[in-house]
C-alpha atoms as a PDB file:
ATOM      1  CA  UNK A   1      14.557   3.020   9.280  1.00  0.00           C
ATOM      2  CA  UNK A   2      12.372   1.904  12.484  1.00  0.00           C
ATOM      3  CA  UNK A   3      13.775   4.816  14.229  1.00  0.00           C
ATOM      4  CA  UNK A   4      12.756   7.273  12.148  1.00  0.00           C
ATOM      5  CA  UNK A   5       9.338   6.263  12.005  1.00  0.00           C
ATOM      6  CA  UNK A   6       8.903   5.962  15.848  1.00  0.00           C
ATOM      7  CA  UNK A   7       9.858   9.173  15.458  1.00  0.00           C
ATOM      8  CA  UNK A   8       7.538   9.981  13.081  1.00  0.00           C
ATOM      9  CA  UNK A   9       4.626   7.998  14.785  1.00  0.00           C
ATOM     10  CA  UNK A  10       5.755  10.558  18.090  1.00  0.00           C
ATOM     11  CA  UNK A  11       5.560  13.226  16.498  1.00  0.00           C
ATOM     12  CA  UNK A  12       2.315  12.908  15.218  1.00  0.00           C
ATOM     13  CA  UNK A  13       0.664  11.573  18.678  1.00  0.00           C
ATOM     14  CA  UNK A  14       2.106  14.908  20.132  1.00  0.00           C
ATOM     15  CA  UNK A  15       0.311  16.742  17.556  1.00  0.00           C
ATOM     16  CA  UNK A  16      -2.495  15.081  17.828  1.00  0.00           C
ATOM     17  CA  UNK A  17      -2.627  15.467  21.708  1.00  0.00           C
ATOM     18  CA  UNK A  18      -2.213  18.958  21.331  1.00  0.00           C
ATOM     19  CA  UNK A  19      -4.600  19.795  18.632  1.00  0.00           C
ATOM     20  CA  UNK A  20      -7.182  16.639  19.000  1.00  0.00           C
ATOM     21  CA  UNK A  21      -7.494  16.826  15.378  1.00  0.00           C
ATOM     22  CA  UNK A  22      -5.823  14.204  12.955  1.00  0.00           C
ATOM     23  CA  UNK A  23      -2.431  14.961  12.424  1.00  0.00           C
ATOM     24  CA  UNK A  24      -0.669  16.077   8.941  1.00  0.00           C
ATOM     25  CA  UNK A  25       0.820  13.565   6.892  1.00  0.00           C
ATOM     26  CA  UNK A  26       4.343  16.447   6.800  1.00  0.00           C
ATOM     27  CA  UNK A  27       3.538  15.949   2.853  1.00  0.00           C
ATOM     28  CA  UNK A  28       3.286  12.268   2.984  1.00  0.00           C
ATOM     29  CA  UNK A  29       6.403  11.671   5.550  1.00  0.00           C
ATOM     30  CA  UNK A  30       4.675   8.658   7.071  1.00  0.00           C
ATOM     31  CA  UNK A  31       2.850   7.032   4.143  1.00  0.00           C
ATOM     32  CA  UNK A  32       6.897   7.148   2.285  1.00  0.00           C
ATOM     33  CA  UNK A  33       8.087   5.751   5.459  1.00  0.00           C
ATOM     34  CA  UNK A  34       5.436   3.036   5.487  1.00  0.00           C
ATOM     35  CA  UNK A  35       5.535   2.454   2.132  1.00  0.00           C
ATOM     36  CA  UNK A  36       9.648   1.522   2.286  1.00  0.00           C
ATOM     37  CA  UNK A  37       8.583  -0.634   5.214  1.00  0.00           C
ATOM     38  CA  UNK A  38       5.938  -2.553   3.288  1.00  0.00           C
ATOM     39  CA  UNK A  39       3.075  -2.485   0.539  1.00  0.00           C
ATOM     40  CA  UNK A  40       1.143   0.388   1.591  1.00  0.00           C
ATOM     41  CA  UNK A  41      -1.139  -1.906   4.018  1.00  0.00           C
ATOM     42  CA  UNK A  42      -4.575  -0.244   4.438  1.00  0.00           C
ATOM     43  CA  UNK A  43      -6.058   0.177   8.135  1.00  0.00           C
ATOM     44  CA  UNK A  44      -8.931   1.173   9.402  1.00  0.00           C
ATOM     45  CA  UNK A  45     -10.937   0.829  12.831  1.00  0.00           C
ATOM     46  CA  UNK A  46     -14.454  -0.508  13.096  1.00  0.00           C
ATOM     47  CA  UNK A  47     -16.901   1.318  15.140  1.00  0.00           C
ATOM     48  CA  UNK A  48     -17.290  -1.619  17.829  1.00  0.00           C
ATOM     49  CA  UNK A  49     -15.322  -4.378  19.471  1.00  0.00           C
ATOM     50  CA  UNK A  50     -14.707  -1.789  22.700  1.00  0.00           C
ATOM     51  CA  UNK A  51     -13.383   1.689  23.200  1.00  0.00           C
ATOM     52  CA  UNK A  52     -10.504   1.143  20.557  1.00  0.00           C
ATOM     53  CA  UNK A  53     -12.655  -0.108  17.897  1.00  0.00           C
ATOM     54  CA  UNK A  54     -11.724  -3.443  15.505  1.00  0.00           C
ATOM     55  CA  UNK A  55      -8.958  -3.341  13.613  1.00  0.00           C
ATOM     56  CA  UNK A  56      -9.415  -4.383   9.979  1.00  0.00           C
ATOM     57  CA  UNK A  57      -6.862  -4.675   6.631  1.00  0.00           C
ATOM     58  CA  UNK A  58      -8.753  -2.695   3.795  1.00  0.00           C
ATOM     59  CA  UNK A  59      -8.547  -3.817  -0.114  1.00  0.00           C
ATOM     60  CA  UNK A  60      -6.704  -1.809  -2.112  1.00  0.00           C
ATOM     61  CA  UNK A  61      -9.425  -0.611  -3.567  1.00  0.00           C
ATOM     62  CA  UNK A  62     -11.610   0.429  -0.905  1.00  0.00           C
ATOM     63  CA  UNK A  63     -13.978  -2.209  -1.746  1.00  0.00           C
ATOM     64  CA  UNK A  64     -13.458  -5.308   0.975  1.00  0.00           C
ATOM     65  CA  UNK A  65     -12.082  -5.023   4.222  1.00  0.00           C
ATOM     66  CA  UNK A  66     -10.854  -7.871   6.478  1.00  0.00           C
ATOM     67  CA  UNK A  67     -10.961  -8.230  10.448  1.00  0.00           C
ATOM     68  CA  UNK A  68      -7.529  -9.117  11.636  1.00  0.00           C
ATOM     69  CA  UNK A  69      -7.954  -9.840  15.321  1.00  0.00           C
ATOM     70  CA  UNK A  70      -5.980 -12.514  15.420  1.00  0.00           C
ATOM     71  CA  UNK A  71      -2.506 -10.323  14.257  1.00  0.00           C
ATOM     72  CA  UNK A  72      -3.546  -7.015  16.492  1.00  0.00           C
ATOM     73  CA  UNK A  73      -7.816  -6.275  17.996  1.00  0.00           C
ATOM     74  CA  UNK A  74      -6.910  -2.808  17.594  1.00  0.00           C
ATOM     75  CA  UNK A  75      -5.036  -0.340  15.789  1.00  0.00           C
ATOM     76  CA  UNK A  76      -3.329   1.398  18.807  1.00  0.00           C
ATOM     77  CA  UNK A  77      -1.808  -2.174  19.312  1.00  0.00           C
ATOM     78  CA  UNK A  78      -0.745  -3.227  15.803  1.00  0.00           C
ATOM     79  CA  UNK A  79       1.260   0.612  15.666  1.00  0.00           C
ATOM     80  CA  UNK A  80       2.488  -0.614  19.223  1.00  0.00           C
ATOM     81  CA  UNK A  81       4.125  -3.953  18.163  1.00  0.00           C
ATOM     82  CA  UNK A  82       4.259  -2.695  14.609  1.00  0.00           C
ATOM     83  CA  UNK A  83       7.766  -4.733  13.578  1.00  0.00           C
ATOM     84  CA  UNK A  84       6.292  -7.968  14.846  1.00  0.00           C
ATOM     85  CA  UNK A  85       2.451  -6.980  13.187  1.00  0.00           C
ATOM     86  CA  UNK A  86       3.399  -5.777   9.784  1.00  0.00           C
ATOM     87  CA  UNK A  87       4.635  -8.775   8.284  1.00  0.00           C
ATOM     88  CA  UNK A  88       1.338 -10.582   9.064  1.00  0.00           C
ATOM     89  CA  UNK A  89      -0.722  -7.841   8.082  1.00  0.00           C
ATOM     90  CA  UNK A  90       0.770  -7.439   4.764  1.00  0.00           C
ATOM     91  CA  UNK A  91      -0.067 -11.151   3.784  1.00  0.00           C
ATOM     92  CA  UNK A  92      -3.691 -10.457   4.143  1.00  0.00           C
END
């Protein structure tokens, strides 16, 4: 399972390095593989805290969103150490 999403989280950075535009989902490929990994955990990236932005958890319903520095500052290291992150993150 972890496998194929690195894979999947490769494949995308490669697309994205090429294009520097966001990549496609491959009709939702990564958002089923997350979702089998856990409960759909929102994340987004606050506009300050350094280059890589603040990581935050985001309410289901877009309403509240929670700073989780403390579990991964940024999103480019919560994908990183994703298998020892997600637990945490999903608890929030």
């Amino acid at each position: 399972m972890m496998q194929r999403l690195d894979a999947v989280k490769w494949d995308m950075l490669e697309e994205w390095a090429k294009t520097r535009k966001a990549p496609s989902m491959r009709a939702g490929c990564m958002t089923a593989l997350i979702r089998q990994r856990c409960q759909a955990v929102k994340l987004a990236t606050l506009k300050h805290g350094g280059r890589d932005g603040t990581l935050v958890v985001v309410s289901r319903d877009l309403a509240r969103c929670q700073t989780v520095g403390e579990i991964a500052p940024t999103l480019q290291q919560a994908l990183d150490n994703w298998d020892q992150v997600v637990a945490e993150l999903e608890l929030v």
